[in-house]
Protein backbone atom coordinates (compact mmCIF):
# COMPACT_ATOMS: atom_id res chain seq x y z
CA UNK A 1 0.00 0.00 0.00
CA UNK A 2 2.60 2.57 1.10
CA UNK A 3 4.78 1.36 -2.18
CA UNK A 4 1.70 2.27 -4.12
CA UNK A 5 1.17 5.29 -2.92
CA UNK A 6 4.75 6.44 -3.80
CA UNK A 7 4.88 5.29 -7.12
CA UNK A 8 1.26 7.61 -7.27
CA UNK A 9 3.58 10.47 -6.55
CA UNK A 10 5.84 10.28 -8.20
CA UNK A 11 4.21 9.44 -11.31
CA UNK A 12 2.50 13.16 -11.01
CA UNK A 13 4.21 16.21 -13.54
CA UNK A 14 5.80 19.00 -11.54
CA UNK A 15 3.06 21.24 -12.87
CA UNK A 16 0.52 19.51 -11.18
CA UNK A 17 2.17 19.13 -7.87
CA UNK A 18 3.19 22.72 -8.02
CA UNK A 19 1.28 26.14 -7.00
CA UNK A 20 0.45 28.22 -10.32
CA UNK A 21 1.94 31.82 -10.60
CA UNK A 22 -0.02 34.74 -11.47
CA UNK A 23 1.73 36.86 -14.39
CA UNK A 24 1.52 39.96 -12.86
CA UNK A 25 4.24 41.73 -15.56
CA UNK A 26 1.78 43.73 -17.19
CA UNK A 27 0.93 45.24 -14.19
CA UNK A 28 4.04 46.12 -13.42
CA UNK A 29 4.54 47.87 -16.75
CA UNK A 30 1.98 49.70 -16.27
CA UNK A 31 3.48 50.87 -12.55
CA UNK A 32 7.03 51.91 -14.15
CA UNK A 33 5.70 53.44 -17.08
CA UNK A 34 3.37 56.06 -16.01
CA UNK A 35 4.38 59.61 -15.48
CA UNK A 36 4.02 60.84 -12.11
CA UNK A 37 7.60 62.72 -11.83
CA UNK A 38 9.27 59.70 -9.72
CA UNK A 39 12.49 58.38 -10.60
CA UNK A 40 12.32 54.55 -12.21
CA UNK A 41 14.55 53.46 -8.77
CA UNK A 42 11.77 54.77 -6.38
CA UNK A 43 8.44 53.89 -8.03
CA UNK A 44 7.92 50.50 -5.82
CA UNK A 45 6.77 52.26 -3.03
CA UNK A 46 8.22 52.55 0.68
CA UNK A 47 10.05 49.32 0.35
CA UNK A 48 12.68 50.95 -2.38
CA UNK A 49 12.52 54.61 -1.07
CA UNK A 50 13.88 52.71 2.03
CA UNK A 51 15.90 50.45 0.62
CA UNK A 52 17.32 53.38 -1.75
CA UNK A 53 17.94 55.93 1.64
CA UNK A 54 19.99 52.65 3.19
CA UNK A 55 22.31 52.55 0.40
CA UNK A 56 23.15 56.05 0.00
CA UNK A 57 23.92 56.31 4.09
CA UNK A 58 25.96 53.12 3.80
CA UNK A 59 27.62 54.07 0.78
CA UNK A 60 28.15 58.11 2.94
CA UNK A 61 28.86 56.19 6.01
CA UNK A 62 31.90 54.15 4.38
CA UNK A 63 32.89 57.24 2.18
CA UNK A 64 33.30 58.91 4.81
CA UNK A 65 35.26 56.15 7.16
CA UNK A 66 37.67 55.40 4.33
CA UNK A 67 39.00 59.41 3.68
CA UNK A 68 39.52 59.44 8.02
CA UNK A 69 41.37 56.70 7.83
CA UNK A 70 43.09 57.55 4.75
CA UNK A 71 44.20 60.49 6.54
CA UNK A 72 45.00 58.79 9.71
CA UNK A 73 47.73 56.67 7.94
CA UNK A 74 48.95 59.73 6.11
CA UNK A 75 49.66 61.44 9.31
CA UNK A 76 52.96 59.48 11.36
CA UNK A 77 52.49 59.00 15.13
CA UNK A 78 54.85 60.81 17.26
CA UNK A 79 57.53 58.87 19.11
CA UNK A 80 56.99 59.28 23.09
């Protein structure tokens, strides 16, 4: 019975055992293409406006932590 059962299994497609997908790409088009004055990098919403604002402070933050220690090394300690 068990054996059976199996061999039901796996005698299905992958189709039919998996979930369908909705093709959602036209509405997406539509989303990106419509004129509403946003740039194409923040018309997803809050999700990419804040995924967007965490790459630009990252990309500031480590800007800004590479030119101090740039001029950290560029400066010799003092001998005590």
């Amino acid at each position: 019975l068990l054996f059976q059962a199996l061999r039901q299994i796996s005698q299905r497609t992958i189709s039919t055992a998996s979930r369908r997908l909705v093709n959602r790409v036209s509405e997406n088009q539509k989303l990106f293409q419509e004129d509403n004055g946003l740039p194409v990098h923040l018309k997803g919403g809050a999700k990419d406006s804040l995924l967007y604002r965490t790459t630009a402070g990252l990309t500031l933050f480590g800007t800004m932590y590479a030119v101090y220690y740039l001029l950290v090394s560029s400066m010799p300690k003092k001998p005590n």
